[in-house]
Protein backbone atom coordinates (compact mmCIF):
# COMPACT_ATOMS: atom_id res chain seq x y z
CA UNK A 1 -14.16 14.42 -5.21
CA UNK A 2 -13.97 12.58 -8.82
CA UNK A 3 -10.88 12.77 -11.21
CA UNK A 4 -12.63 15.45 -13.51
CA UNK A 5 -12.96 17.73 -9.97
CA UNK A 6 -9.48 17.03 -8.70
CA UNK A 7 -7.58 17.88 -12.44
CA UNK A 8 -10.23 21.38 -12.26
CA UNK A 9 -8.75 22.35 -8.97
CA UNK A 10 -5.16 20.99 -9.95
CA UNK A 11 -4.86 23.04 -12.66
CA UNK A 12 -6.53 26.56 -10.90
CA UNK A 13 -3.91 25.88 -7.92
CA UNK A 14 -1.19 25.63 -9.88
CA UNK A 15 -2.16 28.31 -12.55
CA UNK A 16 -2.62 26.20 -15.59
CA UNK A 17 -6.32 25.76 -16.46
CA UNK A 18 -5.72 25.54 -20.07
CA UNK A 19 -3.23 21.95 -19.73
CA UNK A 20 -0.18 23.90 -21.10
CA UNK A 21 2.27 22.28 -18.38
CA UNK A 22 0.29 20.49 -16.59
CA UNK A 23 -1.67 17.68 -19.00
CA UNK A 24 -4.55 15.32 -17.94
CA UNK A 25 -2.44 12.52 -18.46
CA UNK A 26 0.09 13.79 -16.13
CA UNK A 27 -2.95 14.54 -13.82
CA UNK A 28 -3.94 10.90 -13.88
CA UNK A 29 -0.70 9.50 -13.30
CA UNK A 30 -0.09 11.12 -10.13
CA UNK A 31 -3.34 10.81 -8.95
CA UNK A 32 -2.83 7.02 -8.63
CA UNK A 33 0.71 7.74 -7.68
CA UNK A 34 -1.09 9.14 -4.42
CA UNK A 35 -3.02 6.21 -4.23
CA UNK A 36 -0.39 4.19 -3.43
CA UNK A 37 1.99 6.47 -1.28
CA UNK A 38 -1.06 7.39 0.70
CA UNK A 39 -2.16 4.05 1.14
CA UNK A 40 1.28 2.36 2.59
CA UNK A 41 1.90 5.42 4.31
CA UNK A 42 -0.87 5.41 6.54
CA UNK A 43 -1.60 1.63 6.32
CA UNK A 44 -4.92 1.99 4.31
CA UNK A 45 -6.67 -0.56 2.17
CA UNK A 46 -5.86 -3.41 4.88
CA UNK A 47 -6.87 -6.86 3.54
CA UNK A 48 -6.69 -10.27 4.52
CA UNK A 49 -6.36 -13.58 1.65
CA UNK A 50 -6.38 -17.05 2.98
CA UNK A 51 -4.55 -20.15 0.93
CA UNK A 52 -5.57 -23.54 1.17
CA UNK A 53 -2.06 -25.65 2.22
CA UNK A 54 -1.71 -28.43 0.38
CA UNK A 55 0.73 -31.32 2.66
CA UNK A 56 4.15 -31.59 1.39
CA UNK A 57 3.73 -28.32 -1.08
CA UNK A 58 6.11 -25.47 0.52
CA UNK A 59 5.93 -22.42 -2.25
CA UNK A 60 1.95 -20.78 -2.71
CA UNK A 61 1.47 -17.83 -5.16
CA UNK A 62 0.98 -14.26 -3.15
CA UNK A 63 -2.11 -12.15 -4.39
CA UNK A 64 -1.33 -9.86 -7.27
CA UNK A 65 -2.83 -6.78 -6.00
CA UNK A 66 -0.05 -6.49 -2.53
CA UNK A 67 1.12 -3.07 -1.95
CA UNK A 68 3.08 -3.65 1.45
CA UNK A 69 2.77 -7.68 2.89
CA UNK A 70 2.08 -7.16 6.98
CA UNK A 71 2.47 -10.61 7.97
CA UNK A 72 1.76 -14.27 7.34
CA UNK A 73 0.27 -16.64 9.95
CA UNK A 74 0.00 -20.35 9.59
CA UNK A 75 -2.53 -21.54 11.93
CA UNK A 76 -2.98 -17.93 13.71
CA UNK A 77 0.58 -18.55 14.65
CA UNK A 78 2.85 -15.06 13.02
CA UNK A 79 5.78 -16.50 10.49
CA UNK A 80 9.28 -15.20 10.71
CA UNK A 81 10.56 -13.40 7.18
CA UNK A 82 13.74 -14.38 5.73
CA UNK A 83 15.60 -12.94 2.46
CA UNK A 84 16.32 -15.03 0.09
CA UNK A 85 19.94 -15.49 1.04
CA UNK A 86 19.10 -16.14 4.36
CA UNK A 87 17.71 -19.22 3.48
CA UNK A 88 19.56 -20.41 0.95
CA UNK A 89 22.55 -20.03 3.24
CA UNK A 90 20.76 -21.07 6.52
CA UNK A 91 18.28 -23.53 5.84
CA UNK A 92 19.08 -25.00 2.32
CA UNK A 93 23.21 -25.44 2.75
CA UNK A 94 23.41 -25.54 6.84
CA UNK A 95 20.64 -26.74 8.67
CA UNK A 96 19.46 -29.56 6.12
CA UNK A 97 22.02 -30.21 2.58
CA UNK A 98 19.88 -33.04 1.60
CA UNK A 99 16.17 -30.67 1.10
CA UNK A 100 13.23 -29.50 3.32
CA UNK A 101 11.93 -31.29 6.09
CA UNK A 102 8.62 -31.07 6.65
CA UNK A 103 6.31 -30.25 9.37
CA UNK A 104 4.33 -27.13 10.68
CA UNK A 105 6.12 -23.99 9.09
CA UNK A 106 7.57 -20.93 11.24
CA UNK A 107 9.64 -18.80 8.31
CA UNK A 108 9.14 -17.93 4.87
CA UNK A 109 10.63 -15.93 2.28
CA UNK A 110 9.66 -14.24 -1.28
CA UNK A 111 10.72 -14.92 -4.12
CA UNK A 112 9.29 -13.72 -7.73
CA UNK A 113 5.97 -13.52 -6.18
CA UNK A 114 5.87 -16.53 -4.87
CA UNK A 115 6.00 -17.46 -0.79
CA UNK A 116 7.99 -20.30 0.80
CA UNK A 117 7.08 -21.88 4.13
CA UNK A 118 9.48 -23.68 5.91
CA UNK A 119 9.58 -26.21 7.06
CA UNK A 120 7.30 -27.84 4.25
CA UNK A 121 3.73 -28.03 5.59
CA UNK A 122 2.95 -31.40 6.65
CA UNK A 123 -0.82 -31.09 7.15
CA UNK A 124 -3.93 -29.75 4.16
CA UNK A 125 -6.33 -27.13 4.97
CA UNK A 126 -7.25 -23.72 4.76
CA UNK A 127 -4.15 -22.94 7.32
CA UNK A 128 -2.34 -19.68 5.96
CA UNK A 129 -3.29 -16.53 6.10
CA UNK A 130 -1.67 -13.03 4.40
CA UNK A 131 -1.98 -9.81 5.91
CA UNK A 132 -1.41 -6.95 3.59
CA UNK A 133 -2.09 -3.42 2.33
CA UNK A 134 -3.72 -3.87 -1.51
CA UNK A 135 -2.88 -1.45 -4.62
CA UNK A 136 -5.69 0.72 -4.79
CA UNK A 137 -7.95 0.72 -7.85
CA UNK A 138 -6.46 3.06 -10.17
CA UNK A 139 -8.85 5.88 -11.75
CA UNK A 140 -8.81 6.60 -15.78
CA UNK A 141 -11.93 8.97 -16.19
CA UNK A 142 -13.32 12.27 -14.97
CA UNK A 143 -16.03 10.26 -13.21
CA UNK A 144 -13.87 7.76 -11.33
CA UNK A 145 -13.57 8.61 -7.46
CA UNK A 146 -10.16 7.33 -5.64
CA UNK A 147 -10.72 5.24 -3.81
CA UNK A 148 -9.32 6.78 -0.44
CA UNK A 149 -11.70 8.28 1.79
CA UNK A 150 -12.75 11.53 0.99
CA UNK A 151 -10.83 12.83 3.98
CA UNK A 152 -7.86 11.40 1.79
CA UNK A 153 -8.62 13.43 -1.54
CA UNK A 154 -7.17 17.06 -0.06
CA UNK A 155 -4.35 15.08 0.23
CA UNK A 156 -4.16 13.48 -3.07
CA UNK A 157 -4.21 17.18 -4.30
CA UNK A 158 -1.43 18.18 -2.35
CA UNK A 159 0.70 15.48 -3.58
CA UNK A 160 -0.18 16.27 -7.59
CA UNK A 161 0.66 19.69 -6.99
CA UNK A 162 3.83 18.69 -5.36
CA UNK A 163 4.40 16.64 -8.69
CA UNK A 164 3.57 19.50 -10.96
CA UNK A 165 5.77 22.34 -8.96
CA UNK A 166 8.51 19.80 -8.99
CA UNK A 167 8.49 19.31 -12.46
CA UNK A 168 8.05 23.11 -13.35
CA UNK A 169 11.27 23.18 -10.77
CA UNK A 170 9.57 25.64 -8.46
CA UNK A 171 11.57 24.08 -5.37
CA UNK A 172 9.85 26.17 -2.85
CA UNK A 173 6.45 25.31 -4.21
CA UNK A 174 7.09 21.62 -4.60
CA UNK A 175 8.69 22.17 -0.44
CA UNK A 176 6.10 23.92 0.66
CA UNK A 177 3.20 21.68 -0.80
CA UNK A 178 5.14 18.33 0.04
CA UNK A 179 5.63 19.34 3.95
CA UNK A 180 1.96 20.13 3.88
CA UNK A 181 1.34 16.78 2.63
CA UNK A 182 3.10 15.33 5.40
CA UNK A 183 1.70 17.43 8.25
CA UNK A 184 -1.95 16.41 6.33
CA UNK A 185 -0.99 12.52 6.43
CA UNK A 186 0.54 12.64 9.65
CA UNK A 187 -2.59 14.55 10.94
CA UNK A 188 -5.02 11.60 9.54
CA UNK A 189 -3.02 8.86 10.90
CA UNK A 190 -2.94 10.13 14.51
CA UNK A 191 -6.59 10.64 14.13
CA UNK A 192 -7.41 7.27 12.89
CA UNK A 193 -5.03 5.97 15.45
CA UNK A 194 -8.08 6.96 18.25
CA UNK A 195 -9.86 3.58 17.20
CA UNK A 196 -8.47 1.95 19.84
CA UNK A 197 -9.34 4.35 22.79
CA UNK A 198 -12.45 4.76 24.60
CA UNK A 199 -13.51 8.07 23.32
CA UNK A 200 -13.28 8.82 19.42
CA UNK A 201 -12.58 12.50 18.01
CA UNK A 202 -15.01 13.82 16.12
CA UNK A 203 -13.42 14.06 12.08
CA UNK A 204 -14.74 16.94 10.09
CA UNK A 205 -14.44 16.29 6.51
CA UNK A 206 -13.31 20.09 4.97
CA UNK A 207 -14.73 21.81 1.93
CA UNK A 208 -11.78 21.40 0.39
CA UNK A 209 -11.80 17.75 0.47
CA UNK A 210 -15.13 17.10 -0.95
């Protein structure tokens, strides 16, 4: 389903095929709203970046296109997050007043989109790795497709017309349709959850969501 057919049935669902309440723009927006509620909901778009460690260098710029960071393993080995305060209270003012010691790294915390390993890396190489669900690619014309499966696009039209009742303050609509939306997510993620077992389900892509 492209943007041009989602805004078609959009606008016949909620009653409004001439863009009175409902514009295109608004259409767009929420469509790559969806994108990205759909996509850390049901841990979608899954991608892995590796940074080259560079010895004595403890802060590494995090890839602009994160959604939701999953973890962050330095040699295979899974770090241990801190906030900010954490480690300016723990680490910084505690455990070592005089700076960072160095050696092989086992937290980090974020910062202005920017990660910091502790203790500072005392070896080079291509050593950490950042698990993480990317922003989709957003759509802007009738022809672009999301980028969600198509077993996703029924319910990036569920969550538009939740967005359009809401703002025309039909409460039961914008109930109705948003509990739908989470029956329909919930649905997808126990069915994509089968990857693990020995025998997969067989997933039937509706009419509706072509």
């Amino acid at each position: 389903m492209n943007l041009g057919e989602i805004k078609t049935r959009v606008k016949r669902q909620f009653g409004d095929e001439s863009s009175v309440q409902v514009t295109d723009d608004d259409i767009v927006r929420w469509v790559n709203d969806a994108q990205r509620e759909i996509a850390q909901q049901n841990d979608l778009l899954e991608t892995v970046s590796t940074t080259t460690i560079t010895t004595s260098q403890s802060e590494y710029t995090l890839p602009s296109d994160i959604l939701t960071l999953r973890a962050l393993r330095y040699n295979n080995l899974k770090l241990d997050a801190l906030t900010q305060e954490e480690a300016d209270t723990k680490i910084v003012n505690y455990e070592n007043p005089a700076g960072y010691v160095t050696g092989t790294p086992v937290h980090f915390w974020i910062y202005a989109n920017r990660v910091t390993l502790y203790p500072t890396p005392d070896a080079s190489g291509t050593l950490l790795k950042i698990y993480y669900t990317r922003i989709p690619i957003a759509v802007a014309v009738d022809a672009d497709i999301p980028e969600l499966h198509v077993k996703y696009h029924g319910r990036i039209v569920d969550y538009v017309l939740q967005q359009a009742y809401e703002m025309d303050e039909n409460w039961e609509a914008s109930g109705n349709k948003s509990a739908q939306l989470v029956a329909g997510l919930n649905s997808l993620k126990e069915a994509d959850s089968w990857t693990e077992r020995s025998t997969y389900p067989v997933i039937t892509v509706l009419a509706e969501d072509e």
